[in-house]
C-alpha atoms as a PDB file:
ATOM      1  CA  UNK A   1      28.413 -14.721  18.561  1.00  0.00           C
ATOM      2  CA  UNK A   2      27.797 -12.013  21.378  1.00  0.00           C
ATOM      3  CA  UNK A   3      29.775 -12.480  24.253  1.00  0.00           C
ATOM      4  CA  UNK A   4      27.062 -13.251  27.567  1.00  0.00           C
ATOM      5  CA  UNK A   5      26.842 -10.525  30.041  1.00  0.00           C
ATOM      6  CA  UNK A   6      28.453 -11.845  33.143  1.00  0.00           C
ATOM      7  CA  UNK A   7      26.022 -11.037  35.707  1.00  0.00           C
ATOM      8  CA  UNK A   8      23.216 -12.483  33.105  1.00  0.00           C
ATOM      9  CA  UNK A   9      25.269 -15.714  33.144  1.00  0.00           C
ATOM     10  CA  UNK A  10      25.839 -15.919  36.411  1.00  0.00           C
ATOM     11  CA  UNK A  11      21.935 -15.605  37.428  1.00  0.00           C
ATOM     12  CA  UNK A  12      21.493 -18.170  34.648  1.00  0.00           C
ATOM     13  CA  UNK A  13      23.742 -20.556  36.868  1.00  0.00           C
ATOM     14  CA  UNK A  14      22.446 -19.984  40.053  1.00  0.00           C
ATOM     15  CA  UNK A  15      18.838 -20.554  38.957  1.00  0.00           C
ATOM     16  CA  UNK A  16      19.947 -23.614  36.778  1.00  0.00           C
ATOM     17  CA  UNK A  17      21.452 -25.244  39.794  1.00  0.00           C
ATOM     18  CA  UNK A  18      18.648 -24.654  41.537  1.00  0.00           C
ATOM     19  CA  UNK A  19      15.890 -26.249  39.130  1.00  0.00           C
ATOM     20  CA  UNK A  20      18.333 -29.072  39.262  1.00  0.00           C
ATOM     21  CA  UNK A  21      18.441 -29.269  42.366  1.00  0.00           C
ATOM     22  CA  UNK A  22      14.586 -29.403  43.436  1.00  0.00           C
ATOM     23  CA  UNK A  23      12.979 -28.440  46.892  1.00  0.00           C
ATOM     24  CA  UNK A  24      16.776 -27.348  47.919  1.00  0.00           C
ATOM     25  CA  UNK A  25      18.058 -24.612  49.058  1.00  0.00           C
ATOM     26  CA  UNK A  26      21.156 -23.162  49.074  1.00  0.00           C
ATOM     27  CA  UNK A  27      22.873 -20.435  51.142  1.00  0.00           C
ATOM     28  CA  UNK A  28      24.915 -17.776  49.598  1.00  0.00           C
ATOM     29  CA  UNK A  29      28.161 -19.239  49.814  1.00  0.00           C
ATOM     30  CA  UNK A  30      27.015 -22.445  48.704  1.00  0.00           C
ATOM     31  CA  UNK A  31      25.570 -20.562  45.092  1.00  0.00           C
ATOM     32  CA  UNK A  32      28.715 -18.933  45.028  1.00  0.00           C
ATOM     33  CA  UNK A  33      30.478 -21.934  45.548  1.00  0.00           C
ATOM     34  CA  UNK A  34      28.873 -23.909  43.411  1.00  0.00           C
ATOM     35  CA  UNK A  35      28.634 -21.439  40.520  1.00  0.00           C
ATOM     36  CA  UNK A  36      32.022 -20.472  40.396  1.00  0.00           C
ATOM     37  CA  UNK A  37      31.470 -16.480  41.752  1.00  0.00           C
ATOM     38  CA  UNK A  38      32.666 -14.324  44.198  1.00  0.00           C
ATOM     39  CA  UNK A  39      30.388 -13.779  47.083  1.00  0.00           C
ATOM     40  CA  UNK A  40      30.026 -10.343  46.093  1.00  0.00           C
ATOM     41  CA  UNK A  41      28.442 -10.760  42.658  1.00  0.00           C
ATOM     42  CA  UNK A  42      26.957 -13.514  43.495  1.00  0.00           C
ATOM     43  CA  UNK A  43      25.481 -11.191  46.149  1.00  0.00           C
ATOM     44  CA  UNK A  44      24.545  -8.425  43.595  1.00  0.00           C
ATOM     45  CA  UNK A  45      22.543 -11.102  41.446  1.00  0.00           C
ATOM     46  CA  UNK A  46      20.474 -12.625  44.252  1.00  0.00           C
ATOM     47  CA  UNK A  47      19.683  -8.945  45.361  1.00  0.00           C
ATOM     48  CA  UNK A  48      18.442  -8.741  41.918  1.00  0.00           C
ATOM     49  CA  UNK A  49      16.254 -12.405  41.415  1.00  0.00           C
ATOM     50  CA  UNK A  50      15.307 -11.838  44.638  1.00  0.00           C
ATOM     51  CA  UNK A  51      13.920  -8.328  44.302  1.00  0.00           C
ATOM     52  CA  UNK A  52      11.993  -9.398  40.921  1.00  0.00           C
ATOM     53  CA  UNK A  53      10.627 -12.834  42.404  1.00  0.00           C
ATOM     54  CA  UNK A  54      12.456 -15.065  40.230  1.00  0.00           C
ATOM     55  CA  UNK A  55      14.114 -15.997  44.040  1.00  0.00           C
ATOM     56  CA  UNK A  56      12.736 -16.129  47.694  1.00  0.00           C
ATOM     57  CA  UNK A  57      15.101 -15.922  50.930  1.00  0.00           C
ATOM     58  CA  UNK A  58      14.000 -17.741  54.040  1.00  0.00           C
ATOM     59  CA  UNK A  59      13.792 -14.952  56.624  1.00  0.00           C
ATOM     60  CA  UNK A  60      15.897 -17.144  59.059  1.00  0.00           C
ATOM     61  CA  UNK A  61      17.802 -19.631  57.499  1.00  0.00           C
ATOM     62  CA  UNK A  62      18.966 -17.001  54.943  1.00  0.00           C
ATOM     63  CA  UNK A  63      18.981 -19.729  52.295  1.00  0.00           C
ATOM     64  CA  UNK A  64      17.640 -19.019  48.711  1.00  0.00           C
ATOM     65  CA  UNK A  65      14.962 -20.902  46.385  1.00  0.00           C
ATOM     66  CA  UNK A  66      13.249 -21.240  43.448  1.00  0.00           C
ATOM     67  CA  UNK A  67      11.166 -17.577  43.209  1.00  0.00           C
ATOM     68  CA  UNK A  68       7.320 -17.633  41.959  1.00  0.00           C
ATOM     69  CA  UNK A  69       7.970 -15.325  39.311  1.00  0.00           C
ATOM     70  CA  UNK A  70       9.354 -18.607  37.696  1.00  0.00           C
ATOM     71  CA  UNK A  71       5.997 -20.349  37.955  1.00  0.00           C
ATOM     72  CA  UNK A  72       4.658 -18.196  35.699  1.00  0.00           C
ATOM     73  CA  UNK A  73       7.277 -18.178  33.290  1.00  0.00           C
ATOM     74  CA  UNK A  74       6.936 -21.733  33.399  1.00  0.00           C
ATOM     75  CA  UNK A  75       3.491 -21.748  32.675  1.00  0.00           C
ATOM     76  CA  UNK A  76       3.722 -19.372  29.784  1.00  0.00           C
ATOM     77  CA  UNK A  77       6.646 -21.642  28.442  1.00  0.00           C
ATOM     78  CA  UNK A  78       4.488 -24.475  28.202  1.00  0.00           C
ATOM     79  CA  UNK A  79       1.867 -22.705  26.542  1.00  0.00           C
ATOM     80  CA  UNK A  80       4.397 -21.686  24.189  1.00  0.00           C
ATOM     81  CA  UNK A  81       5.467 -25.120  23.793  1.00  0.00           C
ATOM     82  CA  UNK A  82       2.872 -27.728  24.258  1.00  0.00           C
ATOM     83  CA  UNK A  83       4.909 -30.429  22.629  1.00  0.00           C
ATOM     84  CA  UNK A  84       7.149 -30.473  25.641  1.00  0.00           C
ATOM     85  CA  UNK A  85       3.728 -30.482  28.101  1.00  0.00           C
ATOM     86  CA  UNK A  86       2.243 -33.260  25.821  1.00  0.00           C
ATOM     87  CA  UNK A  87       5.919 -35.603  25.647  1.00  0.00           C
ATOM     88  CA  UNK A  88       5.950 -35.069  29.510  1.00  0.00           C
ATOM     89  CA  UNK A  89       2.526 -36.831  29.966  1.00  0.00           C
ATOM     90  CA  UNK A  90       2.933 -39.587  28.100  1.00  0.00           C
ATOM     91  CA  UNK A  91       6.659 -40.089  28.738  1.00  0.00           C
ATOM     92  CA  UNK A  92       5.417 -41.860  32.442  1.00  0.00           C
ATOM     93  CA  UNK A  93       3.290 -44.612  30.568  1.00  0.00           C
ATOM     94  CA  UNK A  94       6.125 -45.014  28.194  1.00  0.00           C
ATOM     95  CA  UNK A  95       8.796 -45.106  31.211  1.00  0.00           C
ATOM     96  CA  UNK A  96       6.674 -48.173  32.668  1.00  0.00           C
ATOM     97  CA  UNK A  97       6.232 -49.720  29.314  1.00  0.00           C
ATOM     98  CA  UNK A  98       9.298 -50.299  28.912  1.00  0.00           C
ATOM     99  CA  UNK A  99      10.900 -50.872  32.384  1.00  0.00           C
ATOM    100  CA  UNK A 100      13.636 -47.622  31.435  1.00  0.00           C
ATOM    101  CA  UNK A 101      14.394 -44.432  32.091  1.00  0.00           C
ATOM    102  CA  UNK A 102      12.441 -41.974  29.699  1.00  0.00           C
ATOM    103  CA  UNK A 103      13.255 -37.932  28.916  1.00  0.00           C
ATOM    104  CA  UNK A 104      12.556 -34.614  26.868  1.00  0.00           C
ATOM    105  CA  UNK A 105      15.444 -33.127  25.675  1.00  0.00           C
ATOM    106  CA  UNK A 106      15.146 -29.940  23.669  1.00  0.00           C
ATOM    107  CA  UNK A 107      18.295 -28.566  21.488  1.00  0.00           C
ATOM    108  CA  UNK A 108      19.414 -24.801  22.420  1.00  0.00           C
ATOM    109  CA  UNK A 109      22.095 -23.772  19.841  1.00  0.00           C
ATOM    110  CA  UNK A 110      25.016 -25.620  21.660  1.00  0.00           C
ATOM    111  CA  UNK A 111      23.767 -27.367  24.406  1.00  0.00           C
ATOM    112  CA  UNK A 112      21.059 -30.516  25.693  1.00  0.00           C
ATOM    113  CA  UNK A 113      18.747 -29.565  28.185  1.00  0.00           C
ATOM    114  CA  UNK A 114      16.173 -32.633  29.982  1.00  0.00           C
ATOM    115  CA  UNK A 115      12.895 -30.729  30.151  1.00  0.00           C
ATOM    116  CA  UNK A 116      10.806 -33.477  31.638  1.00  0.00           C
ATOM    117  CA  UNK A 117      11.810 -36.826  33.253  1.00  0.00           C
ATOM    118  CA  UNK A 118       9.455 -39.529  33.460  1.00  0.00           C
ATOM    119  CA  UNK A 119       8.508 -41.282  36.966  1.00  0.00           C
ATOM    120  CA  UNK A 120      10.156 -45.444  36.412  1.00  0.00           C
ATOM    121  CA  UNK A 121      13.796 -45.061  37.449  1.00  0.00           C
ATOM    122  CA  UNK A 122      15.468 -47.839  35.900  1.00  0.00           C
ATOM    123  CA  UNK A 123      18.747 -49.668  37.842  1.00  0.00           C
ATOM    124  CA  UNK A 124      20.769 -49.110  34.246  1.00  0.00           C
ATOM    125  CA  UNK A 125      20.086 -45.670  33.674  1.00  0.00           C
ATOM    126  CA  UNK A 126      21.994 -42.743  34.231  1.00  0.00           C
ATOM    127  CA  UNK A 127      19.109 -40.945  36.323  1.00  0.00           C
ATOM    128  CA  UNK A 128      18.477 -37.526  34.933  1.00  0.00           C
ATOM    129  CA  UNK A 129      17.388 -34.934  36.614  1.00  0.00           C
ATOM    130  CA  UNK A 130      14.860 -31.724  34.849  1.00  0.00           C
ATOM    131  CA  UNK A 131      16.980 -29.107  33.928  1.00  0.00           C
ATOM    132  CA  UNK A 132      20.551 -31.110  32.809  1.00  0.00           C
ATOM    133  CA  UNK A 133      22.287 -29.844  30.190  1.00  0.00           C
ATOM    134  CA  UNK A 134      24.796 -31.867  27.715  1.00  0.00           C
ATOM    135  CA  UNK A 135      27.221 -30.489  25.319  1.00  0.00           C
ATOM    136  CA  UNK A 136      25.593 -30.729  21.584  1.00  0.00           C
ATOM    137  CA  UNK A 137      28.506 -31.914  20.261  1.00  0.00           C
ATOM    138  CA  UNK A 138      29.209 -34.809  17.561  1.00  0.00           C
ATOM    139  CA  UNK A 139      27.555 -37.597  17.795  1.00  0.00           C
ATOM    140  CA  UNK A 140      25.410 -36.515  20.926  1.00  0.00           C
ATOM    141  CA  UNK A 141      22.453 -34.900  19.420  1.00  0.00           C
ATOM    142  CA  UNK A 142      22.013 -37.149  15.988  1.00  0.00           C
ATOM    143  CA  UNK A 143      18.445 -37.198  16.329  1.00  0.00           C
ATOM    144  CA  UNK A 144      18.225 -33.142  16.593  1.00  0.00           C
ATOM    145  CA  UNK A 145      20.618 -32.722  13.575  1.00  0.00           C
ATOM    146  CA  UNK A 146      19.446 -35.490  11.285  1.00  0.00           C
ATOM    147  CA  UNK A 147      16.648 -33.231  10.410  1.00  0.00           C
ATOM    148  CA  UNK A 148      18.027 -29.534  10.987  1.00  0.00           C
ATOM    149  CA  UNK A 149      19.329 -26.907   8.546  1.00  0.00           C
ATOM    150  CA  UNK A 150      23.081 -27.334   6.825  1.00  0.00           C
ATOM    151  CA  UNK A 151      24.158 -24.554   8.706  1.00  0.00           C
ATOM    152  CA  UNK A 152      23.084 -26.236  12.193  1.00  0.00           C
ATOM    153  CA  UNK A 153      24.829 -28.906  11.421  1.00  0.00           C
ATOM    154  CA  UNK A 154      27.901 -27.870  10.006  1.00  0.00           C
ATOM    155  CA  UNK A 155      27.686 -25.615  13.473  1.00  0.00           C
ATOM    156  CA  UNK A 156      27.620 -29.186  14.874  1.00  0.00           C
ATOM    157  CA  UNK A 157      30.502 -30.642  13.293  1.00  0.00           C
ATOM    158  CA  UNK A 158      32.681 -27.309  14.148  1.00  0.00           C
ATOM    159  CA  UNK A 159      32.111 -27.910  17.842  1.00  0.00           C
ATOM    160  CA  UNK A 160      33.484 -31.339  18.220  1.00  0.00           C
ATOM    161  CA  UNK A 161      36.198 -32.057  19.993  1.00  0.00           C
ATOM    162  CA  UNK A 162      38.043 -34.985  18.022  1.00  0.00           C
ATOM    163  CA  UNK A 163      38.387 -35.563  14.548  1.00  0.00           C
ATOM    164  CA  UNK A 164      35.567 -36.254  12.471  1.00  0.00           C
ATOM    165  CA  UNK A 165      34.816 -38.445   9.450  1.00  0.00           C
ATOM    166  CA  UNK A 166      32.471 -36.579   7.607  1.00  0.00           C
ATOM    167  CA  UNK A 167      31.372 -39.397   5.759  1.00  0.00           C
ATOM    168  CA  UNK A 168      30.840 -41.430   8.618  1.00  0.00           C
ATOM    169  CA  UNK A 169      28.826 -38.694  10.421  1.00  0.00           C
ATOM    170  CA  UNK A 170      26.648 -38.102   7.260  1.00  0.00           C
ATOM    171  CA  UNK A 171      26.047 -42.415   7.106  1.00  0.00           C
ATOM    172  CA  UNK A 172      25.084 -42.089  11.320  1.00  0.00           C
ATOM    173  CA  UNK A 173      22.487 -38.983  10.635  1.00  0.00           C
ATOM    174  CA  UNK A 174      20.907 -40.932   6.958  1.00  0.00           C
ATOM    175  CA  UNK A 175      20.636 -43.601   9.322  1.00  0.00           C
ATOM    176  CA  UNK A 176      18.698 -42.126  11.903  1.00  0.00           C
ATOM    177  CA  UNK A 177      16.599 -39.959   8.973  1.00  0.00           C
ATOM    178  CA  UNK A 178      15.785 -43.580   7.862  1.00  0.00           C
ATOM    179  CA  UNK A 179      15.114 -45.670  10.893  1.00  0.00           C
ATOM    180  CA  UNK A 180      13.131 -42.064  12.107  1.00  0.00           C
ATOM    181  CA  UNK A 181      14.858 -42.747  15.402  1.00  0.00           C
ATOM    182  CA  UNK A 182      18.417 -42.828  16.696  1.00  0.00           C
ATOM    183  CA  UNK A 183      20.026 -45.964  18.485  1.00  0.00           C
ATOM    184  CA  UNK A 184      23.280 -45.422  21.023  1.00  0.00           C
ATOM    185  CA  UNK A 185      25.346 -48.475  23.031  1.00  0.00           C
ATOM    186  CA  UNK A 186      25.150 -48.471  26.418  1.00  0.00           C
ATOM    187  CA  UNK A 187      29.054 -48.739  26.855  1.00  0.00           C
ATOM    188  CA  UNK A 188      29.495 -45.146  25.233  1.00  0.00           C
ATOM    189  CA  UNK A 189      26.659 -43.810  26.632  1.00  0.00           C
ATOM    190  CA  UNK A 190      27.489 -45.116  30.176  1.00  0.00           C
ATOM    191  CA  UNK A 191      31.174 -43.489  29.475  1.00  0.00           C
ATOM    192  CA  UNK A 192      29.710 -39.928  28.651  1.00  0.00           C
ATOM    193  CA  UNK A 193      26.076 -39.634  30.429  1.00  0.00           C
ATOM    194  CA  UNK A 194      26.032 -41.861  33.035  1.00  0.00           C
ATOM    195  CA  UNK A 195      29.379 -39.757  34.220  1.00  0.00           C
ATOM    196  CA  UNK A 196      28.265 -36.554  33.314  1.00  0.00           C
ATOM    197  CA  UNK A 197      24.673 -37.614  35.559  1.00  0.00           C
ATOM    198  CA  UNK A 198      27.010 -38.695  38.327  1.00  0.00           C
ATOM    199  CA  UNK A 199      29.340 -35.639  38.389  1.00  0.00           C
ATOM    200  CA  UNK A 200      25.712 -33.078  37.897  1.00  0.00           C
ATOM    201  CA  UNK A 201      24.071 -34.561  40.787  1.00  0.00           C
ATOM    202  CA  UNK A 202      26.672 -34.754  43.659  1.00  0.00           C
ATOM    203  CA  UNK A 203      27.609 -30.937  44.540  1.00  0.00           C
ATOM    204  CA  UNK A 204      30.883 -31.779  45.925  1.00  0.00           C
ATOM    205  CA  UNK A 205      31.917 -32.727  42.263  1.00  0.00           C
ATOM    206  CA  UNK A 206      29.576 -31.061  39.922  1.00  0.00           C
ATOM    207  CA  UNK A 207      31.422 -27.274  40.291  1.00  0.00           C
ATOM    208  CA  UNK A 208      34.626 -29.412  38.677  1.00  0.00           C
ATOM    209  CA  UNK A 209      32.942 -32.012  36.310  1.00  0.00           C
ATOM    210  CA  UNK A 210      33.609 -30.435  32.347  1.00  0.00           C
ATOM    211  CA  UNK A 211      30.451 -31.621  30.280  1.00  0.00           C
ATOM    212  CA  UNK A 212      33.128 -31.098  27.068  1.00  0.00           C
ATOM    213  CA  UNK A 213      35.886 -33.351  28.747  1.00  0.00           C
ATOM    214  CA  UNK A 214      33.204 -36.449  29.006  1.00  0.00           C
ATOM    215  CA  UNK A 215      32.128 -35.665  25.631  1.00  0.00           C
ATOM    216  CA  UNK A 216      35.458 -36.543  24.016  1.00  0.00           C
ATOM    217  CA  UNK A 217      35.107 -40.208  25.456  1.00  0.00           C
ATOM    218  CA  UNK A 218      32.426 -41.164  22.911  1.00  0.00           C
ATOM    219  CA  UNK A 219      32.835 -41.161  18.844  1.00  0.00           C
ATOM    220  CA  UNK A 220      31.380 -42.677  16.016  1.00  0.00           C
ATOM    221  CA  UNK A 221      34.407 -44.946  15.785  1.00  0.00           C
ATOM    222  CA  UNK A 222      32.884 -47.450  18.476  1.00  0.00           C
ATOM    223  CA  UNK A 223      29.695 -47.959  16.116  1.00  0.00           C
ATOM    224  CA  UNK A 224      27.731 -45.533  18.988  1.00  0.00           C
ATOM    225  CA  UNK A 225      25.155 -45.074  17.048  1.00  0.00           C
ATOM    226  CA  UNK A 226      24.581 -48.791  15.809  1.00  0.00           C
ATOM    227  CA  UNK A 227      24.648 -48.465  12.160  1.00  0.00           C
ATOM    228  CA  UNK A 228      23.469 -52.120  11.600  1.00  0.00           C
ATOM    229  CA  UNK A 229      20.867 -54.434  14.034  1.00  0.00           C
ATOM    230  CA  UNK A 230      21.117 -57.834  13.057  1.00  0.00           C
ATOM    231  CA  UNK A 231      17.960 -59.164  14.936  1.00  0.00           C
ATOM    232  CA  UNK A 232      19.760 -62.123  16.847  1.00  0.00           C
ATOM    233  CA  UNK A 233      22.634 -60.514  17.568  1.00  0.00           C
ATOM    234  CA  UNK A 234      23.153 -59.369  21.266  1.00  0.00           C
ATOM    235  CA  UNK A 235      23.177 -55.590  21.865  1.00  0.00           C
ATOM    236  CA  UNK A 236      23.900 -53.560  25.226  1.00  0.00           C
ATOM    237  CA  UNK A 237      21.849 -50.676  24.445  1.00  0.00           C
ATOM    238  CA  UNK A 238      22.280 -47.770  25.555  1.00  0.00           C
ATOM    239  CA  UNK A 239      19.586 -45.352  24.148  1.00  0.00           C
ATOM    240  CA  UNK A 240      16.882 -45.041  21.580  1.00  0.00           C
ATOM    241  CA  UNK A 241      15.363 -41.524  20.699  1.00  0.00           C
ATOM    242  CA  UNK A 242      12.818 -40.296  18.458  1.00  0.00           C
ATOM    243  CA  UNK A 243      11.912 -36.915  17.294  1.00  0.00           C
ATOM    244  CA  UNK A 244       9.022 -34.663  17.786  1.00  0.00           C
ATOM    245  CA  UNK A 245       8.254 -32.345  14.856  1.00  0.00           C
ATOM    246  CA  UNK A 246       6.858 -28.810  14.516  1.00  0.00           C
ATOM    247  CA  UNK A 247       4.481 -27.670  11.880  1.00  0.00           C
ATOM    248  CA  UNK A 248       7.618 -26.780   9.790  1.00  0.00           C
ATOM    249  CA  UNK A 249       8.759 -30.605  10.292  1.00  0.00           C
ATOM    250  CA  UNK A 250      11.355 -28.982  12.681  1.00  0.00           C
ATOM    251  CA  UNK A 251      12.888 -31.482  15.169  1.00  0.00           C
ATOM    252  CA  UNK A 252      10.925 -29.499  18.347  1.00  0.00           C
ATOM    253  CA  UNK A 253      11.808 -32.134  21.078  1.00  0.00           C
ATOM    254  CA  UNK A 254      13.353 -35.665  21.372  1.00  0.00           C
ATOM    255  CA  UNK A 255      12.211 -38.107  23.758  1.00  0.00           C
ATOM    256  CA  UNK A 256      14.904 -40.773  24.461  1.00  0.00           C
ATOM    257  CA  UNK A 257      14.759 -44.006  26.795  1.00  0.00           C
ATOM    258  CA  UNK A 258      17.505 -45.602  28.511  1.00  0.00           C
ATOM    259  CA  UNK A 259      18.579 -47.605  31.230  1.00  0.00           C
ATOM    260  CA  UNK A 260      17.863 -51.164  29.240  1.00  0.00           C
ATOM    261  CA  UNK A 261      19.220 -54.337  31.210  1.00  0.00           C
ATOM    262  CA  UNK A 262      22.185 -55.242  28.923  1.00  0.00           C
ATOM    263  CA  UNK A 263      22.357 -58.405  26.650  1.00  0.00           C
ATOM    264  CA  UNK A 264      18.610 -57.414  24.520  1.00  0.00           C
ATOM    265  CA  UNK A 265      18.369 -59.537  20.993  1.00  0.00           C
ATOM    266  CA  UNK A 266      18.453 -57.099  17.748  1.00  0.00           C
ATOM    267  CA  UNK A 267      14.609 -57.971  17.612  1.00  0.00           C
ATOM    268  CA  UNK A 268      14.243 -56.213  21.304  1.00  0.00           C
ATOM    269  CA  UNK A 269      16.004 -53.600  20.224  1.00  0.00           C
ATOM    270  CA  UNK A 270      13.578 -52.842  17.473  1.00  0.00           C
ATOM    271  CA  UNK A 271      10.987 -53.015  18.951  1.00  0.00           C
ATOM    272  CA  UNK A 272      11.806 -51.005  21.681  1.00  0.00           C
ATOM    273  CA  UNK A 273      12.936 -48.293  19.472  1.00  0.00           C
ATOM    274  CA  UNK A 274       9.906 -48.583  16.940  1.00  0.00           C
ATOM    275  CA  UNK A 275       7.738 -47.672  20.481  1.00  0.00           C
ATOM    276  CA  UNK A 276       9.658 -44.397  21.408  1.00  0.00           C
ATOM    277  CA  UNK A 277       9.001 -43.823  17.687  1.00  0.00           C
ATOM    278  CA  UNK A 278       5.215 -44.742  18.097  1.00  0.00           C
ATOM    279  CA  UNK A 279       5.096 -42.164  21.471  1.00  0.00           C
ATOM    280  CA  UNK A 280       7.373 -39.575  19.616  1.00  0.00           C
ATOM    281  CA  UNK A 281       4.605 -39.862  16.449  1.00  0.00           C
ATOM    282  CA  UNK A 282       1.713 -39.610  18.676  1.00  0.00           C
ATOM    283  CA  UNK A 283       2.654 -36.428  20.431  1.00  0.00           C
ATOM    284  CA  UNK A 284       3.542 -34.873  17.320  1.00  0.00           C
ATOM    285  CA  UNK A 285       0.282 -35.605  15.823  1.00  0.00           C
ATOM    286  CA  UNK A 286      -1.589 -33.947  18.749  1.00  0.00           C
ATOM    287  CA  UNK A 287       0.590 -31.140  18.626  1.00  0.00           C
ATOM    288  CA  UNK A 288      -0.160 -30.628  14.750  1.00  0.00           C
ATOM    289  CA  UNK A 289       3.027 -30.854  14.050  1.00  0.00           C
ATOM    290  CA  UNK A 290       3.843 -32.682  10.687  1.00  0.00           C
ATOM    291  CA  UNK A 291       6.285 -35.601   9.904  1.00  0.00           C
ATOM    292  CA  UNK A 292       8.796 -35.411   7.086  1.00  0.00           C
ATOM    293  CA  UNK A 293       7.352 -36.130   3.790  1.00  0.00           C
END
């Protein structure tokens, strides 16, 4: 892999913090701050955003924002991608459905990222903001690599940072091929993205949180992925995601809810589940996209 460019990283940081951080804005030393540079690069690289409208200065307050060159390239995006404009409109009706927290997540090749966030803001959830990013890293991301090429995955499996048991991890991913949705507890997902939420959103400890080190608190070993629902059995749940597929029956998006009040019968947890499915379905459908045969 080709190393990144440092100055191309570091404008990827500052504007990443700032789609994260929405309506802010942020002086110099607080983006330098905040993205780990010195102030002179990080000088050189707002020069540059600035200068090509991907960033606007106040005049007075010398403080730096979101540019509207990036309106545009947001609006092309979506055109590019209209399953992500399509999840993001129905994600609010699912959101009050179901009394949870509901997101788009799209897969980059080693990374999460929340592309849309609907409006209901449950107490339990971890509150997501657009524009997060998550380690892809064993088991986050079973419902991207239940369907993706043997070389994506085994990609997958080489980034983890514990031990794996292969046969577990290929039991958790038939699982979710079979269900058509993935299923996490709310304990593990609490440990990993309710912390790495926390850490993201408050500046004073996002520049130190380590998405990688909160990773390592979750495995398959805790049955994260609840490989069995018996349907009066109790269940915290944590999450329940379904894919969105391309015309190539490529996992394109995943919309996931959260944030369920804990103690839900196996029958709850169906059925919530089988209606992330249902949205996940429908926006494929519209999209054209086509489910696996």
């Amino acid at each position: 892999m080709a190393r990144p460019a440092p100055a191309a990283a570091k404008a990827l940081k500052i504007i990443d913090l700032l789609v994260t951080h929405r309506g802010e804005q942020f002086t110099i030393s607080d983006l330098a701050r905040r993205t780990g540079s010195s102030l002179g690069s990080a000088h050189a690289v707002l020069a540059v955003l600035e200068e090509s409208g991907y960033l606007t200065r106040h005049p007075t307050r010398r403080t730096y924002g979101l540019g509207p060159a990036l309106v545009s390239a947001g609006i092309a995006a979506l055109e590019q991608h209209p399953a992500i404009r399509v999840s993001a409109e129905r994600i609010t009706e699912l959101s009050a459905e179901l009394d949870a927290d509901v997101v788009v997540s799209a897969a980059t090749p080693a990374e999460i990222v929340f592309v849309a966030v609907g409006e209901t803001s449950s107490r339990y959830g971890p509150g997501f903001r657009e524009g997060e990013r998550l380690p892809l890293v064993p088991p986050l991301g079973l419902v991207f690599m239940a369907w993706a090429h043997p070389r994506e995955v085994e990609a997958w499996l080489g980034r983890a940072p514990f031990t794996l048991d292969r046969e577990r991890v290929e039991l958790a991913l038939a699982a979710v091929r079979d269900r058509g949705y993935a299923l996490g507890l709310a304990s593990a997902i609490k440990r990993t993205l309710g912390d790495a939420a926390e850490s993201f959103a408050d500046p004073e400890r996002a520049e130190a949180a380590d998405r990688n080190d909160l990773a390592e608190s979750i495995s398959l070993d805790d049955n994260y992925d609840l490989p069995t629902v018996e349907p009066d059995q109790e269940y915290d749940l944590g999450m329940a995601s379904a894919p969105v597929f391309d015309a190539d029956r490529r996992v394109l998006v995943a919309i996931t809810a959260s944030g369920f009040s804990p103690g839900l019968t196996g029958r709850e947890v169906i059925d919530i589940a089988e209606r992330v499915k249902a949205c996940a379905t429908l926006v494929t459908k519209q999209t054209r996209g086509r489910l696996p045969g």
